[in-house]
Protein backbone atom coordinates (compact mmCIF):
# COMPACT_ATOMS: atom_id res chain seq x y z
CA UNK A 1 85.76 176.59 29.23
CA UNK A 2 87.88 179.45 30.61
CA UNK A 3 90.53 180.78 28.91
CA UNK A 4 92.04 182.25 32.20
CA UNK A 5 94.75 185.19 32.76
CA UNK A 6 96.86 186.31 34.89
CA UNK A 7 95.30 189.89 34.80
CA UNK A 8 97.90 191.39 36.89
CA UNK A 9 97.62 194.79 34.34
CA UNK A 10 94.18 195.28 35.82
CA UNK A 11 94.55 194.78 39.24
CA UNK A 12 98.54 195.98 40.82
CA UNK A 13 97.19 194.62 44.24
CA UNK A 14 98.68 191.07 45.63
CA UNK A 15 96.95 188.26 43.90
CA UNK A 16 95.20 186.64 46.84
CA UNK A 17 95.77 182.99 45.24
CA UNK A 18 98.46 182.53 42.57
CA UNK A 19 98.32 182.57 39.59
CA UNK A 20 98.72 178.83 37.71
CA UNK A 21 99.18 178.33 33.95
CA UNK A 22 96.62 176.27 32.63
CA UNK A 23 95.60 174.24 29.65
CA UNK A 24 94.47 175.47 26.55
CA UNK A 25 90.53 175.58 26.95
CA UNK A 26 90.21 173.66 23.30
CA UNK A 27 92.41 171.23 24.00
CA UNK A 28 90.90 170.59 27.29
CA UNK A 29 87.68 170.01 26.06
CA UNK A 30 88.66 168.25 23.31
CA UNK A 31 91.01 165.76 25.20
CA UNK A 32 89.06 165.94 28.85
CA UNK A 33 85.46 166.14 27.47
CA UNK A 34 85.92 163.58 24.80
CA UNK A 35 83.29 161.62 25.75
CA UNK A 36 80.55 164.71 26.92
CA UNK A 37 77.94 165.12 24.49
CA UNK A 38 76.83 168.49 25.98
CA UNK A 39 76.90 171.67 23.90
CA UNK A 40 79.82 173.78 25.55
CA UNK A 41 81.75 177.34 25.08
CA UNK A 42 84.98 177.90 24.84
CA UNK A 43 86.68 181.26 25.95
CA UNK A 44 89.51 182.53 23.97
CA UNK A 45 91.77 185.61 25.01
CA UNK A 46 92.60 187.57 21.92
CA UNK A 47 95.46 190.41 23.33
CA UNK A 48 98.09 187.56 23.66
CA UNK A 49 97.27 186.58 20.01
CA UNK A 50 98.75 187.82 16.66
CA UNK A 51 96.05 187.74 13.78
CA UNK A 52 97.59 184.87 12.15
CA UNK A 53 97.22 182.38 15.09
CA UNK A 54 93.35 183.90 16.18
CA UNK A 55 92.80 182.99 12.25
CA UNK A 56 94.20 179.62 12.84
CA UNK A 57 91.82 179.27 16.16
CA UNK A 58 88.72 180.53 14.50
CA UNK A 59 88.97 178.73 10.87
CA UNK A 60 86.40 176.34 10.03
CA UNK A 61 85.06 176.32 14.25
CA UNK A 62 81.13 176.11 14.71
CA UNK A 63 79.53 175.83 18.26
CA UNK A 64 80.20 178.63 20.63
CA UNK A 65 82.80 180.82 21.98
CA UNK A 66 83.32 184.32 24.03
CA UNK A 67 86.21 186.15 22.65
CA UNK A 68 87.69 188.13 25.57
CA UNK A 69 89.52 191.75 25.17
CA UNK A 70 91.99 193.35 27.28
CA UNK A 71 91.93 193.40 31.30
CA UNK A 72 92.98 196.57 30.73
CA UNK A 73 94.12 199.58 28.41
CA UNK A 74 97.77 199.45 29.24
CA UNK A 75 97.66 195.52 27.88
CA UNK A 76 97.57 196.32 23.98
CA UNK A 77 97.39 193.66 21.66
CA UNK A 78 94.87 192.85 19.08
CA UNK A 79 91.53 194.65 19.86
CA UNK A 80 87.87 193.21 20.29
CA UNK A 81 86.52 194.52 17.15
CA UNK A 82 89.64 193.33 14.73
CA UNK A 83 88.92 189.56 17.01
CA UNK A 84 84.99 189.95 15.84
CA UNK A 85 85.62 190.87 11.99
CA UNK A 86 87.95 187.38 11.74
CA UNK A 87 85.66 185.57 13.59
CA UNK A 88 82.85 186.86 10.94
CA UNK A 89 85.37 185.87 8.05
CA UNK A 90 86.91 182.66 9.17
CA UNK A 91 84.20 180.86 10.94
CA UNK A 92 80.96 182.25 10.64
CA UNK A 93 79.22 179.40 11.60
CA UNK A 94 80.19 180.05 14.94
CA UNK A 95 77.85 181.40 17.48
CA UNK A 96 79.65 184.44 19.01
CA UNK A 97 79.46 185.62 22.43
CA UNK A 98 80.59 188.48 24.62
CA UNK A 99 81.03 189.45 27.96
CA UNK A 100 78.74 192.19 29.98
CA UNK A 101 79.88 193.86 33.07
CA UNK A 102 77.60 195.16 35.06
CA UNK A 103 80.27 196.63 37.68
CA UNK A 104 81.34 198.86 34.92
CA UNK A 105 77.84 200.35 34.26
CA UNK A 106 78.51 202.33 37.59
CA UNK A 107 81.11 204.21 36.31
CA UNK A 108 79.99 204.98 32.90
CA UNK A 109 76.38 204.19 32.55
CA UNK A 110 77.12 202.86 29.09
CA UNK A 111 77.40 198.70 29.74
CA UNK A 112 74.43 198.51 27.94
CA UNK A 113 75.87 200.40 24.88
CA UNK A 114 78.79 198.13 24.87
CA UNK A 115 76.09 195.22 24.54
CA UNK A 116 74.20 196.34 21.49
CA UNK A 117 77.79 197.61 19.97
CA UNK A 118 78.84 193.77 20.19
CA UNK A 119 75.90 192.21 18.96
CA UNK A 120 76.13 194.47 15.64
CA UNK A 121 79.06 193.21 15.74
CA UNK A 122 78.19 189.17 15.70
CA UNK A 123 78.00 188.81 19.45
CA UNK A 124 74.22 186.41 20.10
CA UNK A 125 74.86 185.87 23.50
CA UNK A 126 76.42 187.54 26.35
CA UNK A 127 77.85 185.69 29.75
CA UNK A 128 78.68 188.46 32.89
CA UNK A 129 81.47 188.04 35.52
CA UNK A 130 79.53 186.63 39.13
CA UNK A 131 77.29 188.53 40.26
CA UNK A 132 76.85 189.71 43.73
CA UNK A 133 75.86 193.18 43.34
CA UNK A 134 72.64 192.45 41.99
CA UNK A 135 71.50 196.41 41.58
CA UNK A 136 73.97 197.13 39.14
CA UNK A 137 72.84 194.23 37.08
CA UNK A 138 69.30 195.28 37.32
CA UNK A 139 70.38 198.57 36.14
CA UNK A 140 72.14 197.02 33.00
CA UNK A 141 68.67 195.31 32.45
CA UNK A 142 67.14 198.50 32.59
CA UNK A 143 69.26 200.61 30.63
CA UNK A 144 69.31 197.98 27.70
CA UNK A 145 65.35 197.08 28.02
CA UNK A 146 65.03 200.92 27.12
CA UNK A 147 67.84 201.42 24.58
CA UNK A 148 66.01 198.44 22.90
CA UNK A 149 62.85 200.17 23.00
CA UNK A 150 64.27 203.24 21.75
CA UNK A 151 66.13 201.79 19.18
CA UNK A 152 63.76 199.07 17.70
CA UNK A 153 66.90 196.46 18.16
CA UNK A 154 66.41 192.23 19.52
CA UNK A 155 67.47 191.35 22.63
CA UNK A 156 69.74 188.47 22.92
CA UNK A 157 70.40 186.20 25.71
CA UNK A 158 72.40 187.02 28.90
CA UNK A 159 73.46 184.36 31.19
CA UNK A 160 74.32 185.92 34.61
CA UNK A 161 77.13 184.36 36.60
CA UNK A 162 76.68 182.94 40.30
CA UNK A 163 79.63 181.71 42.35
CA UNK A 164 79.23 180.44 45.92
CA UNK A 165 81.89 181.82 48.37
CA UNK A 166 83.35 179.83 51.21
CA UNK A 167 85.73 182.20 52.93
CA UNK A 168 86.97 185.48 52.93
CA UNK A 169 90.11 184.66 51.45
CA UNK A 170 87.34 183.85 48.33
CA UNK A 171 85.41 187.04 49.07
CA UNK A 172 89.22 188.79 48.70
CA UNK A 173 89.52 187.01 45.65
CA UNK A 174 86.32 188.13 43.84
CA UNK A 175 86.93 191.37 45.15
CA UNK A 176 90.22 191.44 42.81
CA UNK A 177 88.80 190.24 40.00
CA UNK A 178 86.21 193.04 39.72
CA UNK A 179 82.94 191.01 41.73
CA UNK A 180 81.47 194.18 43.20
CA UNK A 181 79.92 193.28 47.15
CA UNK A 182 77.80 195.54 48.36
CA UNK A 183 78.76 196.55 51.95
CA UNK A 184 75.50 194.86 53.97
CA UNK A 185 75.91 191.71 51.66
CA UNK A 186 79.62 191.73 52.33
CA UNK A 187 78.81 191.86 56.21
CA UNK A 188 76.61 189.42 55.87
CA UNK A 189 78.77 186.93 54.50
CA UNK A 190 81.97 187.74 56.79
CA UNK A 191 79.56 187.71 60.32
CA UNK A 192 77.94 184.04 58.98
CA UNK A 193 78.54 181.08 60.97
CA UNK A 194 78.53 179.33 57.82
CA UNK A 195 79.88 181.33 54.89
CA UNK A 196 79.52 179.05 52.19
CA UNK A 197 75.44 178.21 52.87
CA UNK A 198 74.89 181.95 53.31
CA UNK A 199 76.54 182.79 49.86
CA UNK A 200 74.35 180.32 48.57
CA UNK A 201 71.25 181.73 49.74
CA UNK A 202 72.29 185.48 48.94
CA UNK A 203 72.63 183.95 44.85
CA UNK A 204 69.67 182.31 44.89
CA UNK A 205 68.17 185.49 46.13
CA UNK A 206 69.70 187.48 43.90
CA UNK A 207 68.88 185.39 40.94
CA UNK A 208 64.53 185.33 41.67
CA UNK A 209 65.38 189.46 41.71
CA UNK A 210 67.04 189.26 38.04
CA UNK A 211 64.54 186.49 36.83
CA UNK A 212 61.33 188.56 38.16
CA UNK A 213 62.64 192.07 36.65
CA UNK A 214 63.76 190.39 33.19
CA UNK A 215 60.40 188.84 32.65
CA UNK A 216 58.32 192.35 33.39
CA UNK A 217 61.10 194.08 30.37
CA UNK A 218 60.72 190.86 28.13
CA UNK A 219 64.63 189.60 28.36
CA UNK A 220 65.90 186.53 27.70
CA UNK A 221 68.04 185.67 30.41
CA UNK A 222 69.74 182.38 31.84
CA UNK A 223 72.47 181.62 34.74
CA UNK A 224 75.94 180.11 34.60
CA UNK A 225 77.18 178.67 37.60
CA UNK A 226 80.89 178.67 38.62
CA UNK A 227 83.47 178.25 41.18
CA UNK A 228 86.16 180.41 41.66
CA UNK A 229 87.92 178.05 44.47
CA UNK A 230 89.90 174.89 43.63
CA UNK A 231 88.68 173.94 47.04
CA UNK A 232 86.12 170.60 47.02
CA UNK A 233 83.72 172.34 49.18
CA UNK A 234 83.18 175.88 47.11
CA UNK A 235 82.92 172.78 43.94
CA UNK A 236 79.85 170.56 45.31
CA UNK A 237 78.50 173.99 46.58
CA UNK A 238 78.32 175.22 42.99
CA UNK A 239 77.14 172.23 42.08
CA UNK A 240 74.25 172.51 44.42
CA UNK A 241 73.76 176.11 43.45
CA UNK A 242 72.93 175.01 39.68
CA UNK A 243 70.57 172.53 40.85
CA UNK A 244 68.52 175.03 42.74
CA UNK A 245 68.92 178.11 40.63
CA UNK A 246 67.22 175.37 37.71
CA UNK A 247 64.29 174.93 40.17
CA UNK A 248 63.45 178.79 39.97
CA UNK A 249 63.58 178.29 36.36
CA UNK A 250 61.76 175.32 35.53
């Protein structure tokens, strides 16, 4: 369960869809998921919280969440590593994840860093943004296979996000949010007759690529499967998307 932003610090460019308030993810789940047994995480954005309230959040909660920093610098607030030391204090039953992104390994070359930084820091799991670029996840994998190596440290799960695409107004979308598309897959998708089965393919694609490489460096990886559109069609396609991407796991 998202806790979603408007992340207009990161990005000055004209939100291609607007932005909507939404419902807290807790209370979501709790009231809309009442009656779903299935293990779930819930998101929580920590800049927009004082360290009274996260405390309030965080006491006594088990199951798992993803505390999320900053879209950017300029957006202050309470930092990742003060949200990760109350999460330790107040609720350390709960099984703490982080986010990876791989787009910002190809400025830096230190995503991978950034991982084993947040799992000394309680982080077991970590969840990127979609993918669509698969070489600069690959890279991640490869940079943190051999950091691992060097360093005698665990890997710990990553769960690689796919999101099908129906139009270009999506592809603009992604694009905003930070999904890096590689020039011949963004081609690809904007020449297809049928965007949305083509964006399909190009994940499931992607995802054998990621599945084949993490099992030759020994990392434990899964998917998540989103959409990004409210639209019906971009929904059932995700749906569809999780169904195969199981196959290549099962």
């Amino acid at each position: 369960m998202y806790d979603i932003q408007d992340e207009s610090d990161r990005n000055a460019a004209p939100r291609p869809f607007p932005f909507l308030p939404t419902v807290d993810p807790s209370q979501w789940s709790a009231e809309a998921l009442a009656g779903v047994s299935a293990p779930r995480i819930t998101y929580k954005s920590v800049p927009s919280q004082q360290s009274e309230e996260l405390t309030r959040w965080l006491s006594g909660r088990s199951g798992a969440a993803v505390l999320v920093g900053a879209p950017s610098k300029r957006a202050g607030g309470l930092s990742l590593s003060d949200a990760y030391q109350l999460a330790r204090t107040h609720a350390p039953q709960l099984q703490l994840g982080g986010v990876a992104i791989p787009e910002r390994h190809h400025r830096a070359f230190d995503e991978h860093r950034r991982m084993i930084a947040k799992t000394a820091q309680g982080c077991c799991f970590f969840v990127t943004q979609a993918v669509y670029d698969v070489h600069g996840s690959l890279s991640v994998l490869s940079d943190y296979a051999l950091e691992l190596q060097r360093t005698g440290a665990k890997p710990v799960p990553i769960f690689f996000t796919f999101a099908p695409c129906g139009s270009e107004k999506t592809v603009e979308f992604m694009k905003w949010l930070g999904v890096s598309f590689p020039r011949w897959l963004e081609n690809e998708l904007r020449a297809a007759s049928d965007i949305l089965e083509r964006s399909q393919r190009l994940c499931e694609r992607n995802f054998r690529e990621l599945v084949d490489f993490a099992k030759e460096k020994k990392l434990p990886i899964g998917f998540n499967v989103e959409s990004v559109s409210i639209r019906k069609a971009e929904i059932e396609a995700a749906s569809a998307l999780f169904r195969s991407l199981r196959e290549i796991v099962s």
